[in-house]
Protein backbone atom coordinates (compact mmCIF):
# COMPACT_ATOMS: atom_id res chain seq x y z
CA UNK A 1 279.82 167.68 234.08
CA UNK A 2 283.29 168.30 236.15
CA UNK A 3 283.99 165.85 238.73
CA UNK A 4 283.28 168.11 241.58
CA UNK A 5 279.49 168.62 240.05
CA UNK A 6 279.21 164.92 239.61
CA UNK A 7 280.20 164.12 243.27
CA UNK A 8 277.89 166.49 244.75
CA UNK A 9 274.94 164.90 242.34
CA UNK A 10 275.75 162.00 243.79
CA UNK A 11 275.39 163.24 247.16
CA UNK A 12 272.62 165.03 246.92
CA UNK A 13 270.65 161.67 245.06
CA UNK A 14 272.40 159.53 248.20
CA UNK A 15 271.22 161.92 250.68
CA UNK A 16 267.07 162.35 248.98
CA UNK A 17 267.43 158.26 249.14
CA UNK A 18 267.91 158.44 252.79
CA UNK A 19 265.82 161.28 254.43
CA UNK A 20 262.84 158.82 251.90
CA UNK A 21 263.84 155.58 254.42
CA UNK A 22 264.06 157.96 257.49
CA UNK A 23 260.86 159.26 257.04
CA UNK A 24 259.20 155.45 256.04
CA UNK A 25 261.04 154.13 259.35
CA UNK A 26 259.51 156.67 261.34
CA UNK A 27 256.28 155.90 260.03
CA UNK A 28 256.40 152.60 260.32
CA UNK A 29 257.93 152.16 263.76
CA UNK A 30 255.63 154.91 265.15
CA UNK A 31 257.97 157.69 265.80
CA UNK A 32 255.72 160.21 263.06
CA UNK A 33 252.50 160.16 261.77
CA UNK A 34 251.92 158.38 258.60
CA UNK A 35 249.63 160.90 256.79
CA UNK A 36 252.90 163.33 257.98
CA UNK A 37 255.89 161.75 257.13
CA UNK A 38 254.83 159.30 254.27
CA UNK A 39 254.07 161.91 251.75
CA UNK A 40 257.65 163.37 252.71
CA UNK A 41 259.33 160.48 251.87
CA UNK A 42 257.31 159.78 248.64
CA UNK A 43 258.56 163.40 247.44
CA UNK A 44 261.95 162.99 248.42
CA UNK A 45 262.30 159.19 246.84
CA UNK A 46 260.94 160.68 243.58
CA UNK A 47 263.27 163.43 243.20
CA UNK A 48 265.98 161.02 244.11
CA UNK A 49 264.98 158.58 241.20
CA UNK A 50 264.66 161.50 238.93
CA UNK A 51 267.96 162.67 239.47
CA UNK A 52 269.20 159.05 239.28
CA UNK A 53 267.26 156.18 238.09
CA UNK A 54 270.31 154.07 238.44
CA UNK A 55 269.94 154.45 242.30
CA UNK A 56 268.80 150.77 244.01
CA UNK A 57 268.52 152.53 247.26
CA UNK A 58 265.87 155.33 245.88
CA UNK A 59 263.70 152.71 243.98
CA UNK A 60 263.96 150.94 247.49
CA UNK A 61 262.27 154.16 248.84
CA UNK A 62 259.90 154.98 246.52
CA UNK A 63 258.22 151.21 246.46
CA UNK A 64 257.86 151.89 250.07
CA UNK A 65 256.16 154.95 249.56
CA UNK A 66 253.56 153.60 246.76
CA UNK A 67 252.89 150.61 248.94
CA UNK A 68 251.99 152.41 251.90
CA UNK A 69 251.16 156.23 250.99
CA UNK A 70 250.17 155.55 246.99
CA UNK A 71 248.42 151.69 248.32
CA UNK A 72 249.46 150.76 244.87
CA UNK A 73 250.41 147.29 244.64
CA UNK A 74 251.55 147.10 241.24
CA UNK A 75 253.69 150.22 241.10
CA UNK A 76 255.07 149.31 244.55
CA UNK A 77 256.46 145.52 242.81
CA UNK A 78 257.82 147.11 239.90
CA UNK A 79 260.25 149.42 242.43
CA UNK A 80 261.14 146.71 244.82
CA UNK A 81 262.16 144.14 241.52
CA UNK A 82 263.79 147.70 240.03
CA UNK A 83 265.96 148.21 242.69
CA UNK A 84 267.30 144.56 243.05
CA UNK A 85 267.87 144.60 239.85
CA UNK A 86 269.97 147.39 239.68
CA UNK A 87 271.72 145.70 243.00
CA UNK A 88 270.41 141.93 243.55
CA UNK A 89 273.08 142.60 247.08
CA UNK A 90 270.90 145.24 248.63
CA UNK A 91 269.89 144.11 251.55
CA UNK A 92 267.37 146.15 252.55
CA UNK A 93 265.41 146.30 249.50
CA UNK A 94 265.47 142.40 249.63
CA UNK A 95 264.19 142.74 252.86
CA UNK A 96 261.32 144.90 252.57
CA UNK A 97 260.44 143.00 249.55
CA UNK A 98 260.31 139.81 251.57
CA UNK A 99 258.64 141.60 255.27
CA UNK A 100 256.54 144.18 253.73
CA UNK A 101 255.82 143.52 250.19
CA UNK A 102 255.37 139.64 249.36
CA UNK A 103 254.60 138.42 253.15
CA UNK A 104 251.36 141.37 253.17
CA UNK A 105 250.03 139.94 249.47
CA UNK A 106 249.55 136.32 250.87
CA UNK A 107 252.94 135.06 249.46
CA UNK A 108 254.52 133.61 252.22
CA UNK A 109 256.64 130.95 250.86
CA UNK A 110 258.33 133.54 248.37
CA UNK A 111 258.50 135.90 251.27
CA UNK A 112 260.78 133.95 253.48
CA UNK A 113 262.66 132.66 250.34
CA UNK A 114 263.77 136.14 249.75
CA UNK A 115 264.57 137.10 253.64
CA UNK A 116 266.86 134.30 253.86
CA UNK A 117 268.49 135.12 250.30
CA UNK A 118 269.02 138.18 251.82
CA UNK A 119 270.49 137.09 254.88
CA UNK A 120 272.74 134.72 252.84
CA UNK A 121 274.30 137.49 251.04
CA UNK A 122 275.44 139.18 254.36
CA UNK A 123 275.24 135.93 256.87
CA UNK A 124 277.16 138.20 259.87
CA UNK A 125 274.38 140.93 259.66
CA UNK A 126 271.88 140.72 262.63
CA UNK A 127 269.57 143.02 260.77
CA UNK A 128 269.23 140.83 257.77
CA UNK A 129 268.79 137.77 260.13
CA UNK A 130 265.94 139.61 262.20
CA UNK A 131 264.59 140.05 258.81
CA UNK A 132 264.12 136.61 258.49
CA UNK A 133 262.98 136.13 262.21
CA UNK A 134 260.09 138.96 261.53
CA UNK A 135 259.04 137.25 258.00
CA UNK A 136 259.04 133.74 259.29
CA UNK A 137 257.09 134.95 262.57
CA UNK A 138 254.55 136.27 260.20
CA UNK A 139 254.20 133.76 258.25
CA UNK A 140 253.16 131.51 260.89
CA UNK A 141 256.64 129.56 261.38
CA UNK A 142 257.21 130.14 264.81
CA UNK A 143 259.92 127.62 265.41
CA UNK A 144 262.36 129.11 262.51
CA UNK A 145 261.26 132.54 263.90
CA UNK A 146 262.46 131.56 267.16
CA UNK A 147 265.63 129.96 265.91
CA UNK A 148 266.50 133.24 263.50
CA UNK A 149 266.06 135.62 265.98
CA UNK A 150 268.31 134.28 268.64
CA UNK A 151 271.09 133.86 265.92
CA UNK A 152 270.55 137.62 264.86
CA UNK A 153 270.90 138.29 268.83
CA UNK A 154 273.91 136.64 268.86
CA UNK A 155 275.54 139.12 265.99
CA UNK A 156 273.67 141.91 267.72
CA UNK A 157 272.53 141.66 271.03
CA UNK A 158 270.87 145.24 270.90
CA UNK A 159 268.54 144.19 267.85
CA UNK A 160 265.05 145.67 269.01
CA UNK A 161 263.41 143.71 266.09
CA UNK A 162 265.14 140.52 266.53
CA UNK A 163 264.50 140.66 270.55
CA UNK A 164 260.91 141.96 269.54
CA UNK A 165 260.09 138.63 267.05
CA UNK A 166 262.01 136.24 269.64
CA UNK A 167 259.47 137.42 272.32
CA UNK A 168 256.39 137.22 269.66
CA UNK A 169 257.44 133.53 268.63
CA UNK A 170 257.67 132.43 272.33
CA UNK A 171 254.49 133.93 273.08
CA UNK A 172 253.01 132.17 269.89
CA UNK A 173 254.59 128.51 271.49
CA UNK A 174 253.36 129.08 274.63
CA UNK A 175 256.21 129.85 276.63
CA UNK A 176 254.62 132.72 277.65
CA UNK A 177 257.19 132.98 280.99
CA UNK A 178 259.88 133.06 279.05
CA UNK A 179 258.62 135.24 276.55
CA UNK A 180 257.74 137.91 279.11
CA UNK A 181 261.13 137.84 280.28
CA UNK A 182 262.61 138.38 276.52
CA UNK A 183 259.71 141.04 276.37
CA UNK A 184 261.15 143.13 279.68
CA UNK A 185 264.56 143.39 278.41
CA UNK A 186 263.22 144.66 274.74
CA UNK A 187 261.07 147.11 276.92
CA UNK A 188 264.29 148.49 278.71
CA UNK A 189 266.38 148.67 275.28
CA UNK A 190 264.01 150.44 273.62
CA UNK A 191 262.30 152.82 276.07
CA UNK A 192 259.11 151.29 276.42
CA UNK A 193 258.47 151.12 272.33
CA UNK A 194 254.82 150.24 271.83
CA UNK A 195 255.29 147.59 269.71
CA UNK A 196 256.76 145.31 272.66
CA UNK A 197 253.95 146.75 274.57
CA UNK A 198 251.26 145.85 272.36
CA UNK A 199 252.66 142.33 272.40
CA UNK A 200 253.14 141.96 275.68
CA UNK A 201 249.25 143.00 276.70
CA UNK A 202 248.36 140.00 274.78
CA UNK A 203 250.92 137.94 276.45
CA UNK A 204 249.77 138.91 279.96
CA UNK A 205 246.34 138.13 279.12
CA UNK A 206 246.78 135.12 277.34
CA UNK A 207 248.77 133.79 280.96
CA UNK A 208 245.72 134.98 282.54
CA UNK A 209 247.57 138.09 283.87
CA UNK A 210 244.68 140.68 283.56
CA UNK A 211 245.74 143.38 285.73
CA UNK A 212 249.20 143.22 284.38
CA UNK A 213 247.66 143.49 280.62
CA UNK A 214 245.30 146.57 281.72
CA UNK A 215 247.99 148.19 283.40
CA UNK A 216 249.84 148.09 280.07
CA UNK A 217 246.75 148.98 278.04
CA UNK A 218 245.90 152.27 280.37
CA UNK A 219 249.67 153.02 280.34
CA UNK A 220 249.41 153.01 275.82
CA UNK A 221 246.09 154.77 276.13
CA UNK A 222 247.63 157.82 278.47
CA UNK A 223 250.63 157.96 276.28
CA UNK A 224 248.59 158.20 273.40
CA UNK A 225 246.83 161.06 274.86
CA UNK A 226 249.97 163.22 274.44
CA UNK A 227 252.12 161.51 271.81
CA UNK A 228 251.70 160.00 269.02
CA UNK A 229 250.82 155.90 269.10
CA UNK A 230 249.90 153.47 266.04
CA UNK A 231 246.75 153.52 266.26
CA UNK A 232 246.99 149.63 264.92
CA UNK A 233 248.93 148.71 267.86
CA UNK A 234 246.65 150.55 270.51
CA UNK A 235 243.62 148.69 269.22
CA UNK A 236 245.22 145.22 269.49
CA UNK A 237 245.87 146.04 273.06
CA UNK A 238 242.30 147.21 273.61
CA UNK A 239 241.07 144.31 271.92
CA UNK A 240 243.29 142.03 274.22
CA UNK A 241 241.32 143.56 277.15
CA UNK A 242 238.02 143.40 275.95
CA UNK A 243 237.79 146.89 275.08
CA UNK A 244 236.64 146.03 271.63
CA UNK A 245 234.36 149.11 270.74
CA UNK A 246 237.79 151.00 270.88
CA UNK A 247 239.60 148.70 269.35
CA UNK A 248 237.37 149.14 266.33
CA UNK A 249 237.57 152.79 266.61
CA UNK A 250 241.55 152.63 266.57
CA UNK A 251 241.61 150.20 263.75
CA UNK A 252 239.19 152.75 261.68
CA UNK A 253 241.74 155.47 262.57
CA UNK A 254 244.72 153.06 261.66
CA UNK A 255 243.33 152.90 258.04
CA UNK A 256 242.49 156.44 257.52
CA UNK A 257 245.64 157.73 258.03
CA UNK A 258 247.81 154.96 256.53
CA UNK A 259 249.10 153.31 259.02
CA UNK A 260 251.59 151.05 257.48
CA UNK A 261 250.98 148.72 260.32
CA UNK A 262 247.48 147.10 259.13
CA UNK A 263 248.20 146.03 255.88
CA UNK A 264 251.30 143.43 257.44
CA UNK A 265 250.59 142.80 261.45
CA UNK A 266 246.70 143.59 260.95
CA UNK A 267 246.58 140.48 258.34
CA UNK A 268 249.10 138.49 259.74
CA UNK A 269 250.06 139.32 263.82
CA UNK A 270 249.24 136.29 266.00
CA UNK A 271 249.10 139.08 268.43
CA UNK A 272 245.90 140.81 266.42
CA UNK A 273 243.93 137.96 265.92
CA UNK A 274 241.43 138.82 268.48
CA UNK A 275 240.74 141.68 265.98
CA UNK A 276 240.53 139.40 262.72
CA UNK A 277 237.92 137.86 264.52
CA UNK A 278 235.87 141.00 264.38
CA UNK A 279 233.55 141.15 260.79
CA UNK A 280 234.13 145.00 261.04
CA UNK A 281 238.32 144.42 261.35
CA UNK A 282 237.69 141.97 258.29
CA UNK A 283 236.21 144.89 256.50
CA UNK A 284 238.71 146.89 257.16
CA UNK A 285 240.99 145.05 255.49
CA UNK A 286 238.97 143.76 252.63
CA UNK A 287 238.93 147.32 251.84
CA UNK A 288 242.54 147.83 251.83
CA UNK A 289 243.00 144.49 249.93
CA UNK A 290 240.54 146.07 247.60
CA UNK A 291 242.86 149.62 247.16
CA UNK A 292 245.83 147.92 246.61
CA UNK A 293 244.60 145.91 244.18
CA UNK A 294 242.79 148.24 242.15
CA UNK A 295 245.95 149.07 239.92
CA UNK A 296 246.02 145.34 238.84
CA UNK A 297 242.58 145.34 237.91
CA UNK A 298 243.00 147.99 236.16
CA UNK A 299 245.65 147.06 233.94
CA UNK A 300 243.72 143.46 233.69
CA UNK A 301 246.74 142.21 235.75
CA UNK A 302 245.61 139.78 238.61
């Protein structure tokens, strides 16, 4: 192939690689539909491993795309431990390995293990330090959380995520003052994103701040009416009100279309366990546990 061919394959692999994350990201962080954008970014991860199965960054993709789109635990491992092992460096494969893949199977020790390798292998990054605030927030180690976040705000001091986790770990130590302050600035940097608001329901109510919590529930609810809102993240603010009927109904909805949401901050969210205390949440997820296991049992892997 002449060089000019091989640089433009190159590109073109690069490029497939990235519109697959862009499309995940959206998903995830609520700025597409799931059932929309995941199967997008499954097709383009694909073509980018078949052009180049060398590629860390499309294996990265594509075990995004057969966790959440494909539910296929199995598949999903073999890309994430594929693409470090074509780059061990990669931080965001290390990452997502750690937040989305290890943390949402139940392994929690090897989860945070792998954010912080990550973290070590680019210390001045504040994304791979918010990594390790998210993971450790989910895991249940809210003090680390706390600690990991403000040191990724103090490389980047307009991290969503990091500002996001630090407010979620204070809320989870019961400072819930100064978690509502960290809270209102994350709202202002990131116009109002509905994960902060989510969070911050449950903080209101939890201070015994009903109206302010309703006021943020009605204000998700009337959004949602026009634009599109996880339904995961709706139904733990319903549930934080009381409205648990809906709640159930938006959990339901959350798992039909893929939400990636429910299979991490469903399971593990201090902020959703008004919903895990719900038998008909707890079948929701024993049924997802159930798809994404199904690939194991079938190969008699456990």
């Amino acid at each position: 192939m002449p060089p000019a061919s091989r640089e433009s394959g190159c590109w073109v692999r690069t490029c497939l690689a990235g519109l697959a994350e862009a499309h995940e990201l959206s998903a995830y962080y609520g700025f597409a539909r799931p059932q929309v954008s995941l199967p997008q970014a499954k097709e383009a991860a694909s073509r980018a491993v078949t052009l180049d199965n060398s590629l860390a960054e499309a294996h990265g993709a594509l075990a995004f795309a057969r966790l959440h789109w494909d539910r296929d635990d199995r598949e999903a491992e073999l890309e994430f431990l594929r693409a470090l092992e074509l780059n061990p460096r990669y931080i965001q494969a290390r990452g997502w390995y750690a937040y989305l893949y290890l943390l949402a199977a139940g392994r929690a020790e090897e989860a945070v293990a792998q954010a912080q390798q990550a973290a070590a292998f680019d210390p001045l990054s504040g994304y791979a330090n918010a990594m390790v605030a998210i993971t450790c927030d989910l895991a249940g180690r809210f003090s680390e959380a706390e600690n990991a976040a403000r040191h990724s705000l103090e490389l980047d001091p307009g991290n969503y995520l990091a500002r996001f986790t630090l407010h979620d770990a204070l809320h989870a130590l019961g400072r819930f003052e100064e978690s509502i302050k960290v809270a209102e600035l994350a709202l202002a940097m990131s116009g109002r994103h509905m994960f902060t608001m989510a969070a911050l329901t449950v903080t209101y109510f939890d201070w015994n701040k009903t109206a302010e919590a309703r006021a943020l529930y009605g204000e998700l609810s009337s959004r949602a009416a026009r634009e599109y809102i996880s339904p995961l993240f709706l139904a733990v603010s319903a549930s934080a009100v009381g409205e648990q009927e809906e709640a159930i109904r938006l959990a339901h909805e959350a798992y039909e279309i893929r939400d990636p949401s429910v299979q991490l901050f469903g399971k593990y969210w201090a902020c959703a366990s008004r919903l895990r205390e719900d038998e008909r949440f707890k079948e929701i997820l024993a049924k997802l546990s159930s798809a994404l296991a199904d690939s194991r049992r079938i190969l008699g892997k456990h």
